[in-house]
N, C-alpha and C. Protein backbone atom coordinates (compact mmCIF):
# COMPACT_ATOMS: atom_id res chain seq x y z
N UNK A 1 22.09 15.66 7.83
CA UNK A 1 23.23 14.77 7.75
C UNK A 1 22.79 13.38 8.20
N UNK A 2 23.04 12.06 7.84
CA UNK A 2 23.06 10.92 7.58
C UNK A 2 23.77 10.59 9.26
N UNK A 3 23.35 9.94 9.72
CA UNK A 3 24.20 9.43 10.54
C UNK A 3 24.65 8.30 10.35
N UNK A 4 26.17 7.59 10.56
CA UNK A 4 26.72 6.78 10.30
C UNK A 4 26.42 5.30 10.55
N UNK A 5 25.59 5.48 11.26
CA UNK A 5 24.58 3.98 12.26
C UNK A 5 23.74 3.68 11.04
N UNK A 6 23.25 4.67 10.35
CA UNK A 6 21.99 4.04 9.51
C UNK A 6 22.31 4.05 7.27
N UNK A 7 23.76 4.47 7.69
CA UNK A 7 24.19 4.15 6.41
C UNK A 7 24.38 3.00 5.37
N UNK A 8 24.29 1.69 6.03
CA UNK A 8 24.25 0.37 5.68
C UNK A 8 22.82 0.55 5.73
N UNK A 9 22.21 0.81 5.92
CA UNK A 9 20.38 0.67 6.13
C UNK A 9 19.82 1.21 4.79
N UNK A 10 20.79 2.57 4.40
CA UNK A 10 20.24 3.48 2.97
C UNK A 10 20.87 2.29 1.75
N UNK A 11 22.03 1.40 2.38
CA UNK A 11 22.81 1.40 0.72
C UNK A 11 22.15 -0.13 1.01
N UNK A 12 21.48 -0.80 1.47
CA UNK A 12 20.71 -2.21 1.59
C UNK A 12 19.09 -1.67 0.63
N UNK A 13 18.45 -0.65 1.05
CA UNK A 13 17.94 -0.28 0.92
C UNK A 13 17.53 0.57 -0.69
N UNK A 14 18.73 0.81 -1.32
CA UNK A 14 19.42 1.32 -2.24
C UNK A 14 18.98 0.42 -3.41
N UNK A 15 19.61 -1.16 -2.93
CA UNK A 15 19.33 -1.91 -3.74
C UNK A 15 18.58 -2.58 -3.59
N UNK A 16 17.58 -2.58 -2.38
CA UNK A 16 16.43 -3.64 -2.47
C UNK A 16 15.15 -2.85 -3.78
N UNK A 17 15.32 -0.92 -3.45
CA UNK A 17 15.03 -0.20 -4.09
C UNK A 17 14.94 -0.82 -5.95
N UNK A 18 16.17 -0.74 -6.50
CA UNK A 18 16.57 -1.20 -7.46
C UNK A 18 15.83 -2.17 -8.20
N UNK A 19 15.75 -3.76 -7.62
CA UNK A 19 15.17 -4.80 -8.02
C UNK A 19 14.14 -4.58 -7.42
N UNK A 20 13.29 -4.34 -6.89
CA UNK A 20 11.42 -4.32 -6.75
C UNK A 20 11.39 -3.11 -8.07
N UNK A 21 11.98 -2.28 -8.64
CA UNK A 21 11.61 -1.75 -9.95
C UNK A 21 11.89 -2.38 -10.77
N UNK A 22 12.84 -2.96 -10.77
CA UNK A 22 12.81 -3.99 -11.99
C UNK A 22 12.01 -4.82 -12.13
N UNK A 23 11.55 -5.57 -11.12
CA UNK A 23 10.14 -6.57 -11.05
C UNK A 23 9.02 -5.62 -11.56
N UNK A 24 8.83 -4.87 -10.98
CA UNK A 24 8.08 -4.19 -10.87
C UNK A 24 7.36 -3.84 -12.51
N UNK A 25 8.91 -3.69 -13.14
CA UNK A 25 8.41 -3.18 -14.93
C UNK A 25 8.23 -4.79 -15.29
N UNK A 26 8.41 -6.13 -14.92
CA UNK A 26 8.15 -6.95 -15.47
C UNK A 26 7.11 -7.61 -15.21
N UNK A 27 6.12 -7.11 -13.80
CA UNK A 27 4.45 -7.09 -13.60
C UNK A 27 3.72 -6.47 -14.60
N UNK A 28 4.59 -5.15 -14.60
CA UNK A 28 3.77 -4.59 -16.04
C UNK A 28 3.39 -5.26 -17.02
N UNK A 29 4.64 -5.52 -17.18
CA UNK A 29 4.39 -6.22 -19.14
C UNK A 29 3.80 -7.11 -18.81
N UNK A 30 3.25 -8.11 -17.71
CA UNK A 30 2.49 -9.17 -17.64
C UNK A 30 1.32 -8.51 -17.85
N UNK A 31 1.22 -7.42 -17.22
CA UNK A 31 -0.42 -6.89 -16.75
C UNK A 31 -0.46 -6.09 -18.26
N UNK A 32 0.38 -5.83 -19.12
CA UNK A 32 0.21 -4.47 -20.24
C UNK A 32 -1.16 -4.64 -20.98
N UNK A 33 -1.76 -5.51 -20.97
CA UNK A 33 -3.41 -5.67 -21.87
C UNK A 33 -4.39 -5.47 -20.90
N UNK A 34 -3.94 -5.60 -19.43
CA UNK A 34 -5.17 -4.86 -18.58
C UNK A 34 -4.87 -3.28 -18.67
N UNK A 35 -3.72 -2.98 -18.92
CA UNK A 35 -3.10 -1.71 -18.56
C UNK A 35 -3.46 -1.04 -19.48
N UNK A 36 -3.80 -1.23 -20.73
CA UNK A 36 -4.11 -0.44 -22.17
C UNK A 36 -5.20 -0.68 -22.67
N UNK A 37 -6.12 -1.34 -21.69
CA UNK A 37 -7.74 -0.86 -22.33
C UNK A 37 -8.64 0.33 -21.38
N UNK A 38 -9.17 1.01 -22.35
CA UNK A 38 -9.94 2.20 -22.02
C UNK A 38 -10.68 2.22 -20.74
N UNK A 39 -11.35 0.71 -20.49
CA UNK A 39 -12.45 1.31 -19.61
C UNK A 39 -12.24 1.86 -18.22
N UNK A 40 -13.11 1.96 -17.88
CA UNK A 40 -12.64 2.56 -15.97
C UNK A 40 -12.00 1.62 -15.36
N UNK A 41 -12.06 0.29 -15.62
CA UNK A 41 -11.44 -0.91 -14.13
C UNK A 41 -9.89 -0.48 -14.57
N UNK A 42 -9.68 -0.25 -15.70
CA UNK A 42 -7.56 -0.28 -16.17
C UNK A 42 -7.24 0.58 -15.78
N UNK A 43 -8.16 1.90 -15.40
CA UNK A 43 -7.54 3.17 -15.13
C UNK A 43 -7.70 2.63 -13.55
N UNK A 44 -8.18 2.00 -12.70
CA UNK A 44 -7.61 1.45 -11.22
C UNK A 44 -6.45 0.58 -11.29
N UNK A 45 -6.50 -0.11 -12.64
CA UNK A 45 -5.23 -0.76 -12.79
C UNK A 45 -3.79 0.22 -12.44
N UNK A 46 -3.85 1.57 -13.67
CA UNK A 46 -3.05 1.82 -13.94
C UNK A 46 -2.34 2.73 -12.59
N UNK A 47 -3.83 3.03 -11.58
CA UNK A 47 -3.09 3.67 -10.76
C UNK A 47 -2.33 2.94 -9.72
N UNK A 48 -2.41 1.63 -9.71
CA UNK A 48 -1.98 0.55 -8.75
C UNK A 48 -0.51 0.42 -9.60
N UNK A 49 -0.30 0.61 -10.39
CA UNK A 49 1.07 0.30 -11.39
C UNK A 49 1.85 2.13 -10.65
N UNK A 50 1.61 2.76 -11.10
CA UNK A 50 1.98 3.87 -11.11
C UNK A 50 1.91 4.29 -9.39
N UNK A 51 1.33 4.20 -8.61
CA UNK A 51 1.65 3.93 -7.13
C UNK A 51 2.54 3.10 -6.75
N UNK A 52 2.94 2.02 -7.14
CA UNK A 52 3.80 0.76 -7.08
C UNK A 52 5.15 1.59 -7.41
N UNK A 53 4.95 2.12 -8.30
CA UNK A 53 6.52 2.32 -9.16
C UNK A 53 6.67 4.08 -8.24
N UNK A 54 6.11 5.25 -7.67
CA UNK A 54 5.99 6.55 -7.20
C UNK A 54 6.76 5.86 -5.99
N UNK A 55 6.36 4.75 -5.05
CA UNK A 55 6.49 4.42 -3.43
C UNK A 55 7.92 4.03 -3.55
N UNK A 56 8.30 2.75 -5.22
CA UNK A 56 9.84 2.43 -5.23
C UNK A 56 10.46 3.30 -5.40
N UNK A 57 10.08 4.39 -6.10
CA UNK A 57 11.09 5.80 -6.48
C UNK A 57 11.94 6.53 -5.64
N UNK A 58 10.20 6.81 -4.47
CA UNK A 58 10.38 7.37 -3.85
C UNK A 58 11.50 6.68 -2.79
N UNK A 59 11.52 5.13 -2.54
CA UNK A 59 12.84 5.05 -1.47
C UNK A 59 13.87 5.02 -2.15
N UNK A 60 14.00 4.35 -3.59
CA UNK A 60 15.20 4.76 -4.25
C UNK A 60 15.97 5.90 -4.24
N UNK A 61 15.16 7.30 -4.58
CA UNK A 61 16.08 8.67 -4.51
C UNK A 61 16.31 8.55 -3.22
N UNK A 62 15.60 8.63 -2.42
CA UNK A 62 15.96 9.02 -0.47
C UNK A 62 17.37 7.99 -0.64
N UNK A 63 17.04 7.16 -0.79
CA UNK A 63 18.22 6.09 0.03
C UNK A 63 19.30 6.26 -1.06
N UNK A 64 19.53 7.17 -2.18
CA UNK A 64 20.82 6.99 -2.99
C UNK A 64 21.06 8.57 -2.33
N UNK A 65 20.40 9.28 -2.28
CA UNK A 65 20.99 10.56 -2.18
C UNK A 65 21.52 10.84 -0.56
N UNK A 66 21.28 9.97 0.22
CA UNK A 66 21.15 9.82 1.71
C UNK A 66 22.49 9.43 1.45
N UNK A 67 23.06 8.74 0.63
CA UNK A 67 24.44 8.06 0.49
C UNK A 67 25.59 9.07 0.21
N UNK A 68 25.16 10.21 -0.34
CA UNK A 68 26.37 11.32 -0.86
C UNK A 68 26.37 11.88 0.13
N UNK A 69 27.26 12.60 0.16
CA UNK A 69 28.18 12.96 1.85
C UNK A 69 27.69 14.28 1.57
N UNK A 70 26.91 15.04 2.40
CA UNK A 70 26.91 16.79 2.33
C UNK A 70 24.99 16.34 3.11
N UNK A 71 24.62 17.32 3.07
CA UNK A 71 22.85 17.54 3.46
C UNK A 71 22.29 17.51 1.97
N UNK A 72 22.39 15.94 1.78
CA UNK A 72 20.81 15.34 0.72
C UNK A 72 19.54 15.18 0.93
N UNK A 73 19.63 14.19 2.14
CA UNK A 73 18.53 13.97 2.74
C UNK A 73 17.04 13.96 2.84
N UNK A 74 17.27 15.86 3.16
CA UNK A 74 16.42 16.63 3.52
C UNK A 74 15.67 17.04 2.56
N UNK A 75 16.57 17.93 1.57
CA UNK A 75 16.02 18.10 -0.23
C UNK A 75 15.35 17.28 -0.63
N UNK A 76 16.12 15.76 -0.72
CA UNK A 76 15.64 14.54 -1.47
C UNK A 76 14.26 14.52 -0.81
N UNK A 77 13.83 14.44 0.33
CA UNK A 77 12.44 13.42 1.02
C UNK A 77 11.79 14.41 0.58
N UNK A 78 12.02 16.19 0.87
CA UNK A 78 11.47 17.03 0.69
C UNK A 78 10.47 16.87 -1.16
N UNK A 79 11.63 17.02 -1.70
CA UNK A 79 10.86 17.03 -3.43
C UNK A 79 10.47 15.83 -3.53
N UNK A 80 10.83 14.23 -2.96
CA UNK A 80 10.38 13.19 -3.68
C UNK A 80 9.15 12.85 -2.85
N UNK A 81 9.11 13.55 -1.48
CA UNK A 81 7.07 13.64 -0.65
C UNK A 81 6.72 14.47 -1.85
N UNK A 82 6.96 15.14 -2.05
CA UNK A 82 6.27 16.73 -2.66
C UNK A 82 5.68 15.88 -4.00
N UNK A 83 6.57 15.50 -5.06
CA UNK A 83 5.97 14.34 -6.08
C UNK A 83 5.21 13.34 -5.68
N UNK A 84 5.60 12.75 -4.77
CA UNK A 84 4.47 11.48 -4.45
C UNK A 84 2.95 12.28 -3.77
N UNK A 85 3.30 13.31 -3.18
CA UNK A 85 1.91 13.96 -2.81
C UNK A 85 1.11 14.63 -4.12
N UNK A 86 1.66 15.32 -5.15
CA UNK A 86 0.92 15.21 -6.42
C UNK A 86 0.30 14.20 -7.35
N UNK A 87 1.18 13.03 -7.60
CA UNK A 87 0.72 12.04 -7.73
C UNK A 87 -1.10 11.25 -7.11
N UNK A 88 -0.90 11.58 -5.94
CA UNK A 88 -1.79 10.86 -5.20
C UNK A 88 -3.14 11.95 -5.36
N UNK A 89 -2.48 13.40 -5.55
CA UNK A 89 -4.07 14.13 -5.77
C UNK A 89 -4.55 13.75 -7.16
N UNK A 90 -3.73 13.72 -7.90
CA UNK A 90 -3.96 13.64 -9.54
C UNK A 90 -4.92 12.08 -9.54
N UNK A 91 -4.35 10.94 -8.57
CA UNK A 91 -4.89 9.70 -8.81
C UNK A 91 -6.39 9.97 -8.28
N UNK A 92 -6.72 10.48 -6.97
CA UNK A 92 -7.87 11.06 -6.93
C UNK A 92 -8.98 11.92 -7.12
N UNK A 93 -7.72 12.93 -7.91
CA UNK A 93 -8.82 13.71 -8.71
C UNK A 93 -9.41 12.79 -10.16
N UNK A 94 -8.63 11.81 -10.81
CA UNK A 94 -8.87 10.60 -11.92
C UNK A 94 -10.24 9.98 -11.35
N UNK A 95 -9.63 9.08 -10.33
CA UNK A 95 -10.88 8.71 -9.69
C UNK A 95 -12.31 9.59 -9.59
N UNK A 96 -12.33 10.44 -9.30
CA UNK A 96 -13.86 11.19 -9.09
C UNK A 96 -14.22 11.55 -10.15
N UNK A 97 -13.40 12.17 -11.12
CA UNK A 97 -13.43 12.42 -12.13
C UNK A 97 -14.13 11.01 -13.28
N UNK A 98 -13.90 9.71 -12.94
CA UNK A 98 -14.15 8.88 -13.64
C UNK A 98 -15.28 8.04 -12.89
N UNK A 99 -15.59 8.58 -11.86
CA UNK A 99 -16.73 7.95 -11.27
C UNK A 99 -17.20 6.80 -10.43
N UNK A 100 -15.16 6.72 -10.23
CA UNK A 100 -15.13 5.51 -9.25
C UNK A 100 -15.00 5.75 -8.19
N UNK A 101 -15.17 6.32 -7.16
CA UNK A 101 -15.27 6.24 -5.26
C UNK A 101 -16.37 5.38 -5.04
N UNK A 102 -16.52 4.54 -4.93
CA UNK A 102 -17.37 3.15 -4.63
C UNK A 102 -16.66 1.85 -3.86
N UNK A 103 -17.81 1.64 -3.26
CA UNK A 103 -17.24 0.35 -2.30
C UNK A 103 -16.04 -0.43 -2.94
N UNK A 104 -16.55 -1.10 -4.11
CA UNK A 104 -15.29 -1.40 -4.44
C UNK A 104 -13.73 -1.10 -4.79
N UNK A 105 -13.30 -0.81 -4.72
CA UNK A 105 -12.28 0.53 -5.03
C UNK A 105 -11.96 1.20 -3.52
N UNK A 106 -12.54 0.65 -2.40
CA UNK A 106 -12.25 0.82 -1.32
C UNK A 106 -10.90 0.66 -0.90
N UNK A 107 -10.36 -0.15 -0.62
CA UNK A 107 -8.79 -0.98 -0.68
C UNK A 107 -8.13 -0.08 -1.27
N UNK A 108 -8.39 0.43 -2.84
CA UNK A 108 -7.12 1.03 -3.47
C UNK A 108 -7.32 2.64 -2.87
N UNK A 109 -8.41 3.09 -2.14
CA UNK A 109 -8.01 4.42 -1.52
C UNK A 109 -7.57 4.78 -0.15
N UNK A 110 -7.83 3.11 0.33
CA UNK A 110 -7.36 2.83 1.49
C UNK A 110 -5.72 3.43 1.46
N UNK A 111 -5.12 2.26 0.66
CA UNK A 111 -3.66 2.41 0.11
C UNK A 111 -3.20 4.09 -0.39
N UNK A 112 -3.81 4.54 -1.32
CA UNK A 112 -3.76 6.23 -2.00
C UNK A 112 -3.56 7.11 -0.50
N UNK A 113 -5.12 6.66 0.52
CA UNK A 113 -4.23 7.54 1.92
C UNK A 113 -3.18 7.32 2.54
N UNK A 114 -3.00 5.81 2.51
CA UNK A 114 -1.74 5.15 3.66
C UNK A 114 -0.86 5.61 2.58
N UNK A 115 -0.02 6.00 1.49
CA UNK A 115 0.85 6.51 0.90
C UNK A 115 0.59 7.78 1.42
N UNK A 116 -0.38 8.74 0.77
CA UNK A 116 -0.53 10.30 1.03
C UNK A 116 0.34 10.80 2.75
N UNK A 117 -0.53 10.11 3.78
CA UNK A 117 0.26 9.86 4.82
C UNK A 117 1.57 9.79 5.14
N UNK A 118 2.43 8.81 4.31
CA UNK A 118 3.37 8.50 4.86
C UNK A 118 4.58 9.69 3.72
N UNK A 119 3.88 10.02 2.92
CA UNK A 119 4.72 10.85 2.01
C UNK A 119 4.58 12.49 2.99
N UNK A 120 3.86 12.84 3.66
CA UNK A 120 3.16 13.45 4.67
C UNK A 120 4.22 13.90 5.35
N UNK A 121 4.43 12.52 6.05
CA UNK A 121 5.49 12.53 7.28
C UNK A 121 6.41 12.83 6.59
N UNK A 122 7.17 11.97 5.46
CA UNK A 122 8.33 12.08 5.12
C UNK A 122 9.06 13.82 4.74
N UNK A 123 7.59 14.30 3.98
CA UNK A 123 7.68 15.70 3.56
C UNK A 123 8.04 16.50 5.19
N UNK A 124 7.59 16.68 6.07
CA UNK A 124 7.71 17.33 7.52
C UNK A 124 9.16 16.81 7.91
N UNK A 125 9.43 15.56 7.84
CA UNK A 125 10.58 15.38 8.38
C UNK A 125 11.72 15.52 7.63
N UNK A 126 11.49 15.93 6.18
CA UNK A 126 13.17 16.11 5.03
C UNK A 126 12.46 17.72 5.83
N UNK A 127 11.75 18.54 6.09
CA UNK A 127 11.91 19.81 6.42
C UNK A 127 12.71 20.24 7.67
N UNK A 128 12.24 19.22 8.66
CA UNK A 128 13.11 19.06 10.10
C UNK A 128 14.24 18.76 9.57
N UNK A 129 14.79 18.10 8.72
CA UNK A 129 16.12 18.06 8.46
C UNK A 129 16.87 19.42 7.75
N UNK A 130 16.08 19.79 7.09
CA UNK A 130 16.36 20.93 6.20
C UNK A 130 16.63 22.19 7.59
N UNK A 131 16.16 22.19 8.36
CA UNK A 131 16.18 23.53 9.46
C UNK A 131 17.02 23.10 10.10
N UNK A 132 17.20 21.42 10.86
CA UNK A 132 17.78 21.12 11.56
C UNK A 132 18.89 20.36 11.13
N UNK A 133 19.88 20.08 10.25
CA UNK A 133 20.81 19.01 9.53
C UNK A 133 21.17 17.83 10.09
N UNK A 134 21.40 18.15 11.99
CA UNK A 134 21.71 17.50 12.47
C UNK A 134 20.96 16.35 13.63
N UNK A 135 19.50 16.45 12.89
CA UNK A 135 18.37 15.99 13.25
C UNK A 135 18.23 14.48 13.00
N UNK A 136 19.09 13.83 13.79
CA UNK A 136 19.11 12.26 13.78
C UNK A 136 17.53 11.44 13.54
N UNK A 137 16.96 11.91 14.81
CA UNK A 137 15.28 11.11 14.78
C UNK A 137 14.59 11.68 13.98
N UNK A 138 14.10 12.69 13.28
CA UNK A 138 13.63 13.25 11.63
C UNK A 138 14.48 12.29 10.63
N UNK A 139 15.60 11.92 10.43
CA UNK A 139 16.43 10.86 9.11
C UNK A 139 15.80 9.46 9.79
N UNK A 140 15.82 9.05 10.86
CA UNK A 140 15.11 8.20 11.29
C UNK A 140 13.89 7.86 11.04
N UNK A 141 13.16 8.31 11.46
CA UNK A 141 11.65 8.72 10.35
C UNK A 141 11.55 8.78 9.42
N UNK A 142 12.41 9.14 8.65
CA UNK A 142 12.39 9.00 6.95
C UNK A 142 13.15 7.67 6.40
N UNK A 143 13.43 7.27 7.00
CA UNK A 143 14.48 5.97 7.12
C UNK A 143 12.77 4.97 6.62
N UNK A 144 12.00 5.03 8.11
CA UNK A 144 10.91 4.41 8.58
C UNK A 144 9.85 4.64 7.23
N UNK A 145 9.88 5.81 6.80
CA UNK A 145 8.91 6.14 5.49
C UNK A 145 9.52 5.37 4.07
N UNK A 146 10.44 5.31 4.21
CA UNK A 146 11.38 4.04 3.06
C UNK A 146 10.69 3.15 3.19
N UNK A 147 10.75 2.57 4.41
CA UNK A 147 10.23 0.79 4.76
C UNK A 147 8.84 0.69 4.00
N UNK A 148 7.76 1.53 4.77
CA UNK A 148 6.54 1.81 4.37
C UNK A 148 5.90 1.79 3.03
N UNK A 149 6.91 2.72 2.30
CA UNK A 149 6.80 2.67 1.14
C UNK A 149 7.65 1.28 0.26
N UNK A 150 8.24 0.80 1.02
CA UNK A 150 8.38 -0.85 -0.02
C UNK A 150 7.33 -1.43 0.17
N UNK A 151 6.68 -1.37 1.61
CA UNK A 151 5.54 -2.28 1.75
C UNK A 151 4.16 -2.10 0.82
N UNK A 152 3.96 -0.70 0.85
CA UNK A 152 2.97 -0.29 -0.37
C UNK A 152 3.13 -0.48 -1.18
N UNK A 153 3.95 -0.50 -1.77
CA UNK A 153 4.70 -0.22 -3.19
C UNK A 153 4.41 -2.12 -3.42
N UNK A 154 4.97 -3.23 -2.71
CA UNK A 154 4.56 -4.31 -2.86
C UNK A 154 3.46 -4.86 -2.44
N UNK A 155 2.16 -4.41 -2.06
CA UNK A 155 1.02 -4.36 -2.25
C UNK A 155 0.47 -4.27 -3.33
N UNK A 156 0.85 -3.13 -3.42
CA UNK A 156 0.49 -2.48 -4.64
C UNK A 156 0.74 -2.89 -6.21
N UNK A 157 1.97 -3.75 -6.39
CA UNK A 157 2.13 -5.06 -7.65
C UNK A 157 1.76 -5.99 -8.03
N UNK A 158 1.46 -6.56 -6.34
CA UNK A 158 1.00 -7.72 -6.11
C UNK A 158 -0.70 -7.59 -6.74
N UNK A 159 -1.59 -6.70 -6.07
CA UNK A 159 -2.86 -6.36 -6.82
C UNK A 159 -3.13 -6.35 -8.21
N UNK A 160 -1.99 -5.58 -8.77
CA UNK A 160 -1.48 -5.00 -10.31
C UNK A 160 -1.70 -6.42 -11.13
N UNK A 161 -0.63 -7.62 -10.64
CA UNK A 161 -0.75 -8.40 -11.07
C UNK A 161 -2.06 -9.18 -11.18
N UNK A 162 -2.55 -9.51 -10.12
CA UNK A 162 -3.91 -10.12 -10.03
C UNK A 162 -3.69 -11.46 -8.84
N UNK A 163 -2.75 -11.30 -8.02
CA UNK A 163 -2.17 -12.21 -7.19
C UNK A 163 -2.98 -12.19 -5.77
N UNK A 164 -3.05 -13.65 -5.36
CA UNK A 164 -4.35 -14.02 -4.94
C UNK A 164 -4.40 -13.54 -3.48
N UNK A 165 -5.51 -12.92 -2.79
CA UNK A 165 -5.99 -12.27 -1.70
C UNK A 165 -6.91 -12.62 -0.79
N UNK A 166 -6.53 -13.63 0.46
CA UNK A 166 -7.43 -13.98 1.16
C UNK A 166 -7.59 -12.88 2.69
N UNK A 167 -8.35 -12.10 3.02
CA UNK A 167 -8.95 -11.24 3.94
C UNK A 167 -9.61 -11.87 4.90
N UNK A 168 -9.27 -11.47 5.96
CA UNK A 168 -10.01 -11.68 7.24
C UNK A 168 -11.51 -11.61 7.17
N UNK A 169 -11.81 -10.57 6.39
CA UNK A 169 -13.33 -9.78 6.51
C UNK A 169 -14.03 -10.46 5.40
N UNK A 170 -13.60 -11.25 4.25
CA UNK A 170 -13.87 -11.33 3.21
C UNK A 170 -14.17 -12.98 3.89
N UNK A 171 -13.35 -13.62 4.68
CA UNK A 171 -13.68 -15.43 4.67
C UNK A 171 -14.59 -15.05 5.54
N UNK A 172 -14.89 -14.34 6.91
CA UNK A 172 -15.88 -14.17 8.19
C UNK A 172 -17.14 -14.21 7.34
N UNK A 173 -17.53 -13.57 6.45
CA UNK A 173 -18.33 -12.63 6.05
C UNK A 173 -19.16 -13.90 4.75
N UNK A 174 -18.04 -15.19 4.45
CA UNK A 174 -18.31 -16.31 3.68
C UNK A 174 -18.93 -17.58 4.50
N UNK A 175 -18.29 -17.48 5.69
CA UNK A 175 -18.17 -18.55 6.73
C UNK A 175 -19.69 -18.43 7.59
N UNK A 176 -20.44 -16.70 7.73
CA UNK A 176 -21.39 -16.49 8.07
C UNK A 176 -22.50 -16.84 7.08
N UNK A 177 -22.49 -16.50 5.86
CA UNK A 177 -23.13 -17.14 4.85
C UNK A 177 -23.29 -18.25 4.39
N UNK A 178 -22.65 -19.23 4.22
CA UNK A 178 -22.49 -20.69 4.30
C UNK A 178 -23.05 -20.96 5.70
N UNK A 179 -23.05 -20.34 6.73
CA UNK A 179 -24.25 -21.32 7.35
C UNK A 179 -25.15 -21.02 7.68
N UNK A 180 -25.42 -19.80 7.33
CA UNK A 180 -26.73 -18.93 7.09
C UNK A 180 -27.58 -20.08 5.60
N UNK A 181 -26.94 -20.19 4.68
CA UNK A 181 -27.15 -21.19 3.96
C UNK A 181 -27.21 -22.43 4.14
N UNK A 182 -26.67 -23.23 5.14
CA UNK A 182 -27.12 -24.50 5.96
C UNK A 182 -27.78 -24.51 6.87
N UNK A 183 -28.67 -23.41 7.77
CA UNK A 183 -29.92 -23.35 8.10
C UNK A 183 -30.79 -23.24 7.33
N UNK A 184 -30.81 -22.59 6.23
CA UNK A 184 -32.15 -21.98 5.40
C UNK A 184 -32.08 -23.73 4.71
N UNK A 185 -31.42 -24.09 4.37
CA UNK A 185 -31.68 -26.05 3.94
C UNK A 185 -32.01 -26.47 4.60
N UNK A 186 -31.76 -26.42 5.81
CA UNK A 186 -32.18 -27.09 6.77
C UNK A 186 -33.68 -26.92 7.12
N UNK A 187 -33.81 -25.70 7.36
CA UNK A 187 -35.37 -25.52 7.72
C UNK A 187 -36.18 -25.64 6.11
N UNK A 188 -35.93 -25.89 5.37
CA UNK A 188 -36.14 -25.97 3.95
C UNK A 188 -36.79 -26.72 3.86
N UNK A 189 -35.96 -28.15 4.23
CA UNK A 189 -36.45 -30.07 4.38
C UNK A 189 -37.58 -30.34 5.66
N UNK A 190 -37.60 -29.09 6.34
CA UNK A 190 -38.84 -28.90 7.17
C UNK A 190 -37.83 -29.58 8.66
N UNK A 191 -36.63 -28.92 8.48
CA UNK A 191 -35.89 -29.54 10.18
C UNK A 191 -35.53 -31.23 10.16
N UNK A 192 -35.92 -31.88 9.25
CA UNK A 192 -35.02 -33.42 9.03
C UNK A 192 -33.69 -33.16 8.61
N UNK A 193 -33.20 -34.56 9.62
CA UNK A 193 -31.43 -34.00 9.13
C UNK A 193 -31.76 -35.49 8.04
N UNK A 194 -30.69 -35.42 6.51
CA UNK A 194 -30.42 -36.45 6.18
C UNK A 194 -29.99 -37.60 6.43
């Protein structure tokens, strides 16, 4: 059962649900010519599309069925973890299968666990609800696996699209090189500064 404190939270939620899928199909059609060629990089595409749209689903059903009055809840997180946890084997069985687990491609399995995870929890806690109905902090937690999953889920478009990514590890790692590269000039000109 829903408690009444966090019912404005499902039906906000409901519809933030709503429009990030609708965006969501209109990243597509931006991205649809990366999305429909054969080689291996589109099939990372496609699983970044199709993770994007599994994470919105997934808070969409929770947070509409959380809204009908009786024990939804529990069912709902229950079957819509249970789908998002197939999903995520299928994307990694694709992956190995196609020969991508490589450094690059790091990030997007980063994300594949931080979903697997949180669909994880959500699955354990629609079960605590399912035994327990009246299990406030389990709907709470699944409340919390909603959030999570918008945040992935908009990660996860944002990549889709090709929208721009500056990393901590990625400028350190530029900033060390560039002057790793203004010593090696330097000692180059034989130690004269210009």
């Amino acid at each position: 059962m829903v408690p009444e404190s966090i019912h404005d939270f499902f039906v906000a939620c409901a519809s933030v649900a709503g429009a990030l899928i609708g965006l969501l199909f209109v990243a597509i059609s931006v991205a649809a010519e990366r999305l429909a060629r054969e080689e291996a990089r589109a099939q990372i595409h496609r699983i970044r599309a199709v993770a994007a749209l599994t994470a919105f689903i997934n808070a969409l059903a929770v947070s509409l069925f959380s809204l009908i009055p009786g024990q939804k809840i529990g069912p709902t997180a229950v079957a819509a973890a249970s789908s998002g946890i197939v999903f995520i084997a299928a994307a990694l069985l694709l992956l190995i299968r196609m020969h991508q687990l490589r450094r690059g491609i790091l990030l997007d399995i980063v994300f594949l666990l931080g979903l697997l995870i949180t669909f994880v929890v959500q699955l354990i806690n629609g079960a605590a609800v399912l035994a327990q109905p009246r299990n406030a902090g389990a709907v709470d937690t699944i409340a919390s696996m909603v959030i999570i999953c918008f945040l992935i889920g908009i990660a996860r478009a944002w990549e889709l699209i090709g929208g721009p990514s500056i990393g901590i590890t990625h400028e350190v790692r530029e900033l060390i090189r560039d002057h790793h590269r203004g010593t090696d000039e330097h000692e180059h000109r034989g130690g004269q500064t210009p």
